[in-house]
Protein backbone atom coordinates (compact mmCIF):
# COMPACT_ATOMS: atom_id res chain seq x y z
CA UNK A 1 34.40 -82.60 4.17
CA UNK A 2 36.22 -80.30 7.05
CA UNK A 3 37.18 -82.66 9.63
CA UNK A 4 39.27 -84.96 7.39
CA UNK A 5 42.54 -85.43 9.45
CA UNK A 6 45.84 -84.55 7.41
CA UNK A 7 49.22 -83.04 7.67
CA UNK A 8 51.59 -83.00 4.49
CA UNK A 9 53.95 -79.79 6.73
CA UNK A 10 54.16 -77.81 3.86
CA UNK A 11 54.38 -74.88 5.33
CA UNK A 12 56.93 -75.75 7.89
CA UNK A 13 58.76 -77.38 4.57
CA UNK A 14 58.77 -74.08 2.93
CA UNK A 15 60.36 -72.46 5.95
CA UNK A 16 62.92 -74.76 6.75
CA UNK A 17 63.39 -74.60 2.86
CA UNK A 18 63.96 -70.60 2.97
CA UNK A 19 66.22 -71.13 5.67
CA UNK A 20 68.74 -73.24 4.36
CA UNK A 21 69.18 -70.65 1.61
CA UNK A 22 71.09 -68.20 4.12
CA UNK A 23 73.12 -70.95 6.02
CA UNK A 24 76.30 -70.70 4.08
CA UNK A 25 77.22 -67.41 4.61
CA UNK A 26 80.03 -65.99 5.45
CA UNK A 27 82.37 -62.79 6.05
CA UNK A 28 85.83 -62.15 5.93
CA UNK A 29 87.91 -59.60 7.62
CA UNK A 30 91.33 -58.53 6.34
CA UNK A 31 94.64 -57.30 7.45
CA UNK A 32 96.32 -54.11 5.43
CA UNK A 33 98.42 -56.65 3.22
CA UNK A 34 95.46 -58.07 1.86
CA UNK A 35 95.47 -61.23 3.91
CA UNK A 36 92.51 -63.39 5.65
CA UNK A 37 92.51 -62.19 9.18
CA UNK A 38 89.73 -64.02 10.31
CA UNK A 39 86.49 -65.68 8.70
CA UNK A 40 83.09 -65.77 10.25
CA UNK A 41 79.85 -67.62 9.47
CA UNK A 42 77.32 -65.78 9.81
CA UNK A 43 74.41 -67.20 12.52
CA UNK A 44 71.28 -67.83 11.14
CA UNK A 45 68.40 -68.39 13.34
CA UNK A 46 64.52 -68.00 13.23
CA UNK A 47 62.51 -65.47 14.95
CA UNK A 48 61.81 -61.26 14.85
CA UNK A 49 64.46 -58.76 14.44
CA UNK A 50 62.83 -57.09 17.45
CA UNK A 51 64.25 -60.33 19.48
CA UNK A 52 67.66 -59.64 18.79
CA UNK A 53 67.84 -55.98 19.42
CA UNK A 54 65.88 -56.46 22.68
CA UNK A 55 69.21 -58.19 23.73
CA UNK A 56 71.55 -56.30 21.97
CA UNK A 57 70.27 -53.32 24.40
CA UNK A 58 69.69 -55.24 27.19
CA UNK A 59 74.00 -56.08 27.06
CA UNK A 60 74.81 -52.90 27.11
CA UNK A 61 77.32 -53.68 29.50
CA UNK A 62 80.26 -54.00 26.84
CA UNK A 63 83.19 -55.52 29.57
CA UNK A 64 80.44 -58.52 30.05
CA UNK A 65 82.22 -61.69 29.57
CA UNK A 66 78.75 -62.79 27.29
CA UNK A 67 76.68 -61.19 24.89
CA UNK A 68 75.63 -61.54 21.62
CA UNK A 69 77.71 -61.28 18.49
CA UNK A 70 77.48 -59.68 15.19
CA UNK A 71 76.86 -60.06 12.46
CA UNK A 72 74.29 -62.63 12.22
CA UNK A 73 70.45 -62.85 10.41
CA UNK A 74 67.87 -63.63 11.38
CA UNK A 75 64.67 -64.59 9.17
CA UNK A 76 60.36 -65.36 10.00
CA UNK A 77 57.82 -65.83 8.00
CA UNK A 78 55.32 -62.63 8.05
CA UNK A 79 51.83 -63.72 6.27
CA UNK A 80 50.12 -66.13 4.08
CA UNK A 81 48.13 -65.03 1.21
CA UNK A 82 45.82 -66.87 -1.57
CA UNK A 83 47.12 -66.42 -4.97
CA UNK A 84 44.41 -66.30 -7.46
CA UNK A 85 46.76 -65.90 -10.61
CA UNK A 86 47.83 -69.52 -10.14
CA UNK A 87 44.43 -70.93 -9.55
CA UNK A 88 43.36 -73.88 -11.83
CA UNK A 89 40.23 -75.60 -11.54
CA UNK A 90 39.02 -76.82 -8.01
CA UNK A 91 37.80 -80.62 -9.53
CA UNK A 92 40.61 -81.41 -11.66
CA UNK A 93 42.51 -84.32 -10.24
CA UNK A 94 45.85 -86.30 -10.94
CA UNK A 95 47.21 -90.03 -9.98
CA UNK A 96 50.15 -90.82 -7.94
CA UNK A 97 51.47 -93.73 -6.33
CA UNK A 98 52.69 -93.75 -2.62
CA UNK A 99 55.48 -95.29 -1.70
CA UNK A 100 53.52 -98.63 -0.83
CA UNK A 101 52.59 -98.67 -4.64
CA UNK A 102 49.07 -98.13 -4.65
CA UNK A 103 47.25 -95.50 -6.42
CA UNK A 104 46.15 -92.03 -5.00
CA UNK A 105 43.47 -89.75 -6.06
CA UNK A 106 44.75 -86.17 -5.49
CA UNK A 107 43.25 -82.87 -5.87
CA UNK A 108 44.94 -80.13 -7.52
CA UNK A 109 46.85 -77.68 -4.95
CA UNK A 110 45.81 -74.86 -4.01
CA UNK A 111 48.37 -71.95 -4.98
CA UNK A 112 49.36 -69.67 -1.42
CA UNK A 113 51.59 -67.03 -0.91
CA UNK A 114 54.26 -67.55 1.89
CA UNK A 115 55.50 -63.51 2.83
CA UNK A 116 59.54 -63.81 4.87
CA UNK A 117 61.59 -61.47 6.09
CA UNK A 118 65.46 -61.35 6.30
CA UNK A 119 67.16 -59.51 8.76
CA UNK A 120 71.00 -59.22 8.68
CA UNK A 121 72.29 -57.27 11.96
CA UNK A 122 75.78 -56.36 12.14
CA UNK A 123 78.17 -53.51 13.74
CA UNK A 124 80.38 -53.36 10.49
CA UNK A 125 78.84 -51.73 7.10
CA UNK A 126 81.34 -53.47 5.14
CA UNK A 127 79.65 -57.02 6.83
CA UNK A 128 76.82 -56.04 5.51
CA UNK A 129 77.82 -55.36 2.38
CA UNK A 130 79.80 -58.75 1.90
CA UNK A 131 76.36 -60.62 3.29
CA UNK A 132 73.74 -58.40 0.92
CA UNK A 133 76.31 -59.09 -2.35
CA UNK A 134 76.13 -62.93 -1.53
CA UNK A 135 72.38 -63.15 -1.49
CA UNK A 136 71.08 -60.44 -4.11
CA UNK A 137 73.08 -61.84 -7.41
CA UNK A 138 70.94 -65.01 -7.20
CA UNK A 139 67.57 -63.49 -7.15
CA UNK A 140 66.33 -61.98 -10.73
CA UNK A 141 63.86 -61.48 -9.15
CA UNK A 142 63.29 -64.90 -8.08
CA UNK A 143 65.18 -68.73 -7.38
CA UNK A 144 63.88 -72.00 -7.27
CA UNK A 145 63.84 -74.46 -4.48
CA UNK A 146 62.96 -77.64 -4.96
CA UNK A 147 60.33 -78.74 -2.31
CA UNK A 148 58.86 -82.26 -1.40
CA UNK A 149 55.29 -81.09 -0.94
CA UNK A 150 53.87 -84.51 -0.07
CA UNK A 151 56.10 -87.52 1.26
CA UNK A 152 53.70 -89.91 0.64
CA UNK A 153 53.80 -89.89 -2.96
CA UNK A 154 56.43 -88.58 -3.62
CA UNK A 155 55.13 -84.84 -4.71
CA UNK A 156 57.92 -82.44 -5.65
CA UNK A 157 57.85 -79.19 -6.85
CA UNK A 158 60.09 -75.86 -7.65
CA UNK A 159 58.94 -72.72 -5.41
CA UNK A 160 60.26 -69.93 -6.73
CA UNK A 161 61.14 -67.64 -4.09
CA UNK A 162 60.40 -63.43 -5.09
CA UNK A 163 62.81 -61.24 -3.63
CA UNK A 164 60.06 -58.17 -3.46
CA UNK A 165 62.07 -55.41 -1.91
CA UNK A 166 65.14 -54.17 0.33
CA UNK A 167 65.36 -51.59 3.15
CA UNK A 168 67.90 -50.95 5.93
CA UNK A 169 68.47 -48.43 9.02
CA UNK A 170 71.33 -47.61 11.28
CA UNK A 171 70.52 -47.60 14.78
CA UNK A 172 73.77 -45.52 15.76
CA UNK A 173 72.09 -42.52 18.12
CA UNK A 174 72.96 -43.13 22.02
CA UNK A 175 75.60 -42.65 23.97
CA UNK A 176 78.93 -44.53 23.87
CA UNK A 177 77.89 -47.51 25.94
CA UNK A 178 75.07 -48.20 23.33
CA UNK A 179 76.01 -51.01 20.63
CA UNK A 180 75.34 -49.87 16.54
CA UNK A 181 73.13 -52.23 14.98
CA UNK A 182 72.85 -51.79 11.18
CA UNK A 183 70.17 -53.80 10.04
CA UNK A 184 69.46 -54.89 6.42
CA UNK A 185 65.64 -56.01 5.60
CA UNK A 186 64.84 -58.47 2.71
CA UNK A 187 61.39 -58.86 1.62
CA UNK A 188 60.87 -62.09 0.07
CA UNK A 189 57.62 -64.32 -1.87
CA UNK A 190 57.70 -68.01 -1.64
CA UNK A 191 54.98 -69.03 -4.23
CA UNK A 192 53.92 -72.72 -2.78
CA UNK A 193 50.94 -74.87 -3.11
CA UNK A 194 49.04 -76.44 -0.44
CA UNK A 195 47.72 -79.97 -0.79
CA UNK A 196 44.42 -81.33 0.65
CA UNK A 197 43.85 -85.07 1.58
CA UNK A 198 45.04 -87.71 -0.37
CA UNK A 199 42.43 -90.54 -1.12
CA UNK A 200 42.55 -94.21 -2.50
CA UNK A 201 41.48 -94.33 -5.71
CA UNK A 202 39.82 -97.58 -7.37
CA UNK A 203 41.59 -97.37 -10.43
CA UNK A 204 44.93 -99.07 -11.57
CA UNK A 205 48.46 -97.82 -12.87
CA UNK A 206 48.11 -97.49 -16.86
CA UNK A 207 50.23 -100.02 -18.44
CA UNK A 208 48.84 -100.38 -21.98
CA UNK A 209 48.47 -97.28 -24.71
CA UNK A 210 46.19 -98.14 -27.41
CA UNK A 211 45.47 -95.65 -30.53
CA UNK A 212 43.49 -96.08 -33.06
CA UNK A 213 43.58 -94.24 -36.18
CA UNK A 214 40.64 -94.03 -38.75
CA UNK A 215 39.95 -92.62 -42.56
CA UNK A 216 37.83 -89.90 -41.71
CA UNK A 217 37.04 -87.13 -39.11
CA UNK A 218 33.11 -88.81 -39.38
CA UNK A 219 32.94 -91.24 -36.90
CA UNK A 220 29.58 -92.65 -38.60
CA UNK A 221 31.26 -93.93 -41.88
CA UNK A 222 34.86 -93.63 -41.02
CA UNK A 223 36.86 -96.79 -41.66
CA UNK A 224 39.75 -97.54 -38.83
CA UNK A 225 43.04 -98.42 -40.24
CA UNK A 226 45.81 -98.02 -37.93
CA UNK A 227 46.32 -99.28 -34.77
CA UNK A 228 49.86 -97.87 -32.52
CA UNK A 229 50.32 -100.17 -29.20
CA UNK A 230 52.53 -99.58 -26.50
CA UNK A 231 53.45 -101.07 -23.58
CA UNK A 232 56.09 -100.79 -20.69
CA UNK A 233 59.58 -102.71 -20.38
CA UNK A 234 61.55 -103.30 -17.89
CA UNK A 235 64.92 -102.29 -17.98
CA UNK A 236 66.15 -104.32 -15.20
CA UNK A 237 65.60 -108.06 -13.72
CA UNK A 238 62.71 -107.79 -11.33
CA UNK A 239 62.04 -111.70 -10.56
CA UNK A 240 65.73 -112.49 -10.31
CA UNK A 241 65.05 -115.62 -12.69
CA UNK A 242 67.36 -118.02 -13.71
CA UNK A 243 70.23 -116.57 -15.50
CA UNK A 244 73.91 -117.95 -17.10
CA UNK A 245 77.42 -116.62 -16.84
CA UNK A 246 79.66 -115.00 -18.95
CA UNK A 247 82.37 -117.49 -19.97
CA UNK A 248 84.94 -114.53 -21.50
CA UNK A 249 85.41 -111.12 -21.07
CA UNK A 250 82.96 -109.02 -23.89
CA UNK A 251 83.75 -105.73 -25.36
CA UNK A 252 81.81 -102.83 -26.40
CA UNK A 253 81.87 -103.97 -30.15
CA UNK A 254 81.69 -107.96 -29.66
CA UNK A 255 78.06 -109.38 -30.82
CA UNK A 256 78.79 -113.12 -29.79
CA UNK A 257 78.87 -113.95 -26.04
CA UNK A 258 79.94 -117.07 -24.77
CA UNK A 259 77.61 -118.45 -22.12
CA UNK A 260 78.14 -121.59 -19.91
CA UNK A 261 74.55 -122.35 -20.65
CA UNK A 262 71.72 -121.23 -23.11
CA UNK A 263 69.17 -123.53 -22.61
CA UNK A 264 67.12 -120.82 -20.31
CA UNK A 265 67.16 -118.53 -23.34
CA UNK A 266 65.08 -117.67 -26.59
CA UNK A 267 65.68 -115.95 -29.90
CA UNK A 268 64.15 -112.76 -30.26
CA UNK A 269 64.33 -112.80 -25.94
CA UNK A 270 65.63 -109.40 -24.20
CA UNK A 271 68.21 -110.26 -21.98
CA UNK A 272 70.35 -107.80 -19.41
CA UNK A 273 74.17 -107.96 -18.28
CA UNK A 274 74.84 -105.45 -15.80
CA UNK A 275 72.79 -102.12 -17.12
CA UNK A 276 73.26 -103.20 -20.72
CA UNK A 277 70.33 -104.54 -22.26
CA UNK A 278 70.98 -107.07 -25.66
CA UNK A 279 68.11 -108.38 -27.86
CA UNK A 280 68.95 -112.24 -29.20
CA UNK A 281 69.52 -112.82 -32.68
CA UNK A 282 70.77 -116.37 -33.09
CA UNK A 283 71.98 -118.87 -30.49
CA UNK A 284 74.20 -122.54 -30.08
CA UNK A 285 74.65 -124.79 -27.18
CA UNK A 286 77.13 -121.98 -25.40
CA UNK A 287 77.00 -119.10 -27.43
CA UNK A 288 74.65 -116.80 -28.33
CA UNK A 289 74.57 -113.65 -30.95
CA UNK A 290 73.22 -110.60 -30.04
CA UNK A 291 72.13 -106.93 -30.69
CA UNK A 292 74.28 -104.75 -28.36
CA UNK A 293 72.87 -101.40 -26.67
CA UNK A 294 69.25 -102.17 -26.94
CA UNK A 295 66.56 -100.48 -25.78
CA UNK A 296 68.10 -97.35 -25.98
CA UNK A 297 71.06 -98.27 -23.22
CA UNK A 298 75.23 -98.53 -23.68
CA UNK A 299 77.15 -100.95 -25.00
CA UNK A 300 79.50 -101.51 -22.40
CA UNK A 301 82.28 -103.87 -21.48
CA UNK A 302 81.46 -107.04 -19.17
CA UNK A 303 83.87 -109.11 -17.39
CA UNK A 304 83.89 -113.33 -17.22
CA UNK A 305 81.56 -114.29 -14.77
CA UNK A 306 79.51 -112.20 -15.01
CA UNK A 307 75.35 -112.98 -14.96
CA UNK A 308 73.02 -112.51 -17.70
CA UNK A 309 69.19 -112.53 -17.52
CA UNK A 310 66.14 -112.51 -19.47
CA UNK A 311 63.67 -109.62 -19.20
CA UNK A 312 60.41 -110.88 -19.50
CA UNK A 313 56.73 -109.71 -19.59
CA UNK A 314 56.97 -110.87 -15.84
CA UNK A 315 59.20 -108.41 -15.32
CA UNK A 316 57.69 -105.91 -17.20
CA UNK A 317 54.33 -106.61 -15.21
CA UNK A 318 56.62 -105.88 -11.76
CA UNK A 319 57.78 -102.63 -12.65
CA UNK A 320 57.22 -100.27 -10.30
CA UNK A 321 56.41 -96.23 -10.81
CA UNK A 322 59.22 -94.27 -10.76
CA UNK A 323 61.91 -96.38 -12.25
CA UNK A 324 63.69 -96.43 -15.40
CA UNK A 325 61.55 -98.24 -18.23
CA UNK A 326 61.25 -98.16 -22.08
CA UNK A 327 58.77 -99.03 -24.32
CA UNK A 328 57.47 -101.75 -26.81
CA UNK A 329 55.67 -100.26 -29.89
CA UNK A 330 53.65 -102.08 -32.66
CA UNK A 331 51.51 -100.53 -35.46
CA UNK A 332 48.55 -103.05 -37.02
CA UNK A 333 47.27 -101.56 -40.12
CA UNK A 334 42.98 -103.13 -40.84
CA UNK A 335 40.89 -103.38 -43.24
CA UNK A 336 37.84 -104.22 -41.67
CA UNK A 337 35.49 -101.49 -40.30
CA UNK A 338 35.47 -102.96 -36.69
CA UNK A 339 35.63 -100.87 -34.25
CA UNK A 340 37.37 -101.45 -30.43
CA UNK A 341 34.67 -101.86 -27.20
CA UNK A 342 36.90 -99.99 -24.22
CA UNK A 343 34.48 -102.04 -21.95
CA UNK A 344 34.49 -105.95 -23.68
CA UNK A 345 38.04 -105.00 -24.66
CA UNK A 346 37.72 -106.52 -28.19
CA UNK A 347 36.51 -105.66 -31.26
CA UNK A 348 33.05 -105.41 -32.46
């Protein structure tokens, strides 16, 4: 099993992630009637705190025309750690699609523990109070990021990032040449999961529900009665088949449409104009009468000229996971005692 080449960069999602948290910030300094004297972003960049007071003390030549600035942050990530409270069970598995359509075994992720630490540096307390107030209201104890774990199919999930705890120090001893450097420390969680490889799986997308609903709990002499269906619709024209125009403008309220031909269309047929979807109740030579907003969409207004469809089981047979679809119920009620073979698919 070790040996199986992937790379979903999870953890280098998670840190880039954590980053972009902390690269809007910014402080303001102010003149004594209350006015913006200047406005700073703060520099964010990755690597240890050590790194940047290394060069704060190497510059301790102040009339240098270079050196670095303050405030800024910087953040790294410090350890990675199992976590066994989110632990499910090691064979369970789920179905995805990847972005070529076909179907994916995955296994459940395994839960880990990404440890970060937040450094802000600056010279000014009051900049470090205006970057600490920015951050901490957010964090109760913990915020969300959303995270795509897996490209490939399209895996995306909310890591909730733990702010654990908060320290700081003022490096102020030395003589007058010597730069202060108060530093601000924020300990932070970011509870991820790590994916193994993802395999082909033999089996297809599900795109028929079928219940059946007997008499009794026995299933010796119980006597099925009930049968609920459902199947997927498409709520938009995959095939691009042969449609007709609008001949006047329609309304929200208007249930007869003027076409400049019906002959491609059927009574009882779903057909689509724009987003709207309209079930057919009636129809003439170039007109046709119609159920507005079905399929749970919005009657809307629709201008001449424009094209209307008909959504078909080929379309519904093209839809693809991850769009917007609805669904086509029936209920068949039995008396018979047959029961349904999931193999033969029929009754026996």
């Amino acid at each position: 099993m070790l040996g199986t080449y992937f790379y979903h960069e999870i953890v280098r999602k998670t840190v880039v992630s954590f980053g972009t948290l902390f690269n809007q910030i910014y402080v303001k300094h102010y003149d004594q009637s209350g006015n913006v004297e200047s406005e700073i972003k703060v520099p964010l960049a990755y690597g240890p705190r050590q790194k940047f007071l290394a060069r704060l003390e190497q510059q301790a030549e102040l009339n240098r025309a270079v050196q670095i600035t303050l405030p800024r942050m910087s953040f790294e990530m410090t350890n990675i750690s199992y976590d066994p409270t989110r632990k499910v069970s090691v064979t369970q598995t789920f179905k995805a699609v990847d972005d070529k359509t076909r179907v994916k075994k995955v296994y459940m992720p395994v839960p880990y523990n990404l440890g970060f630490e937040l450094n802000i540096l600056t010279k000014l307390n009051d900049d470090a109070l205006q970057i600490v107030e920015q951050i901490l209201p957010f964090f109760q104890p913990s915020f969300n990021i959303t995270v795509e774990l897996v490209d490939s199919i399209g895996e995306k999930r909310d890591i909730p990032v733990v702010l654990d705890n908060i320290s700081f120090q003022d490096d102020y001893e030395g003589d007058f040449s010597t730069r202060r450097a108060l530093i601000y420390t924020l300990n932070f969680t970011a509870k991820t999961y790590l994916f193994g490889p993802i395999a082909d799986s033999t089996d297809g997308i599900i795109r028929k529900v079928q219940v059946d609903y007997y008499s009794d709990s026995d299933p010796k002499t119980a006597k099925r009665q009930v049968r609920y269906t459902a199947t997927p619709t498409a709520r938009k024209d995959y095939d691009n088949d042969t449609g007709s125009l609008l001949t006047e403008d329609v309304d929200r309220t208007e249930t007869v449409i003027s076409l400049n031909d019906t002959s491609n269309f059927n009574v009882d047929d779903r057909v689509i104009i724009d987003s709207e979807i309209m079930k057919v109740t009636a129809k003439t030579s170039n007109s046709m009468t119609v159920k507005r907003a079905f399929s749970a969409t919005i009657a809307a207004t629709h201008v001449r000229g424009a094209k209307l469809n008909v959504l078909s089981t080929a379309d519904d047979a093209l839809i693809v996971p991850g769009d917007d679809f609805g669904f086509s119920e029936s209920t068949d009620f039995f008396e018979t005692g047959a029961d349904f073979s999931p193999t033969r698919k029929l009754d026996i």
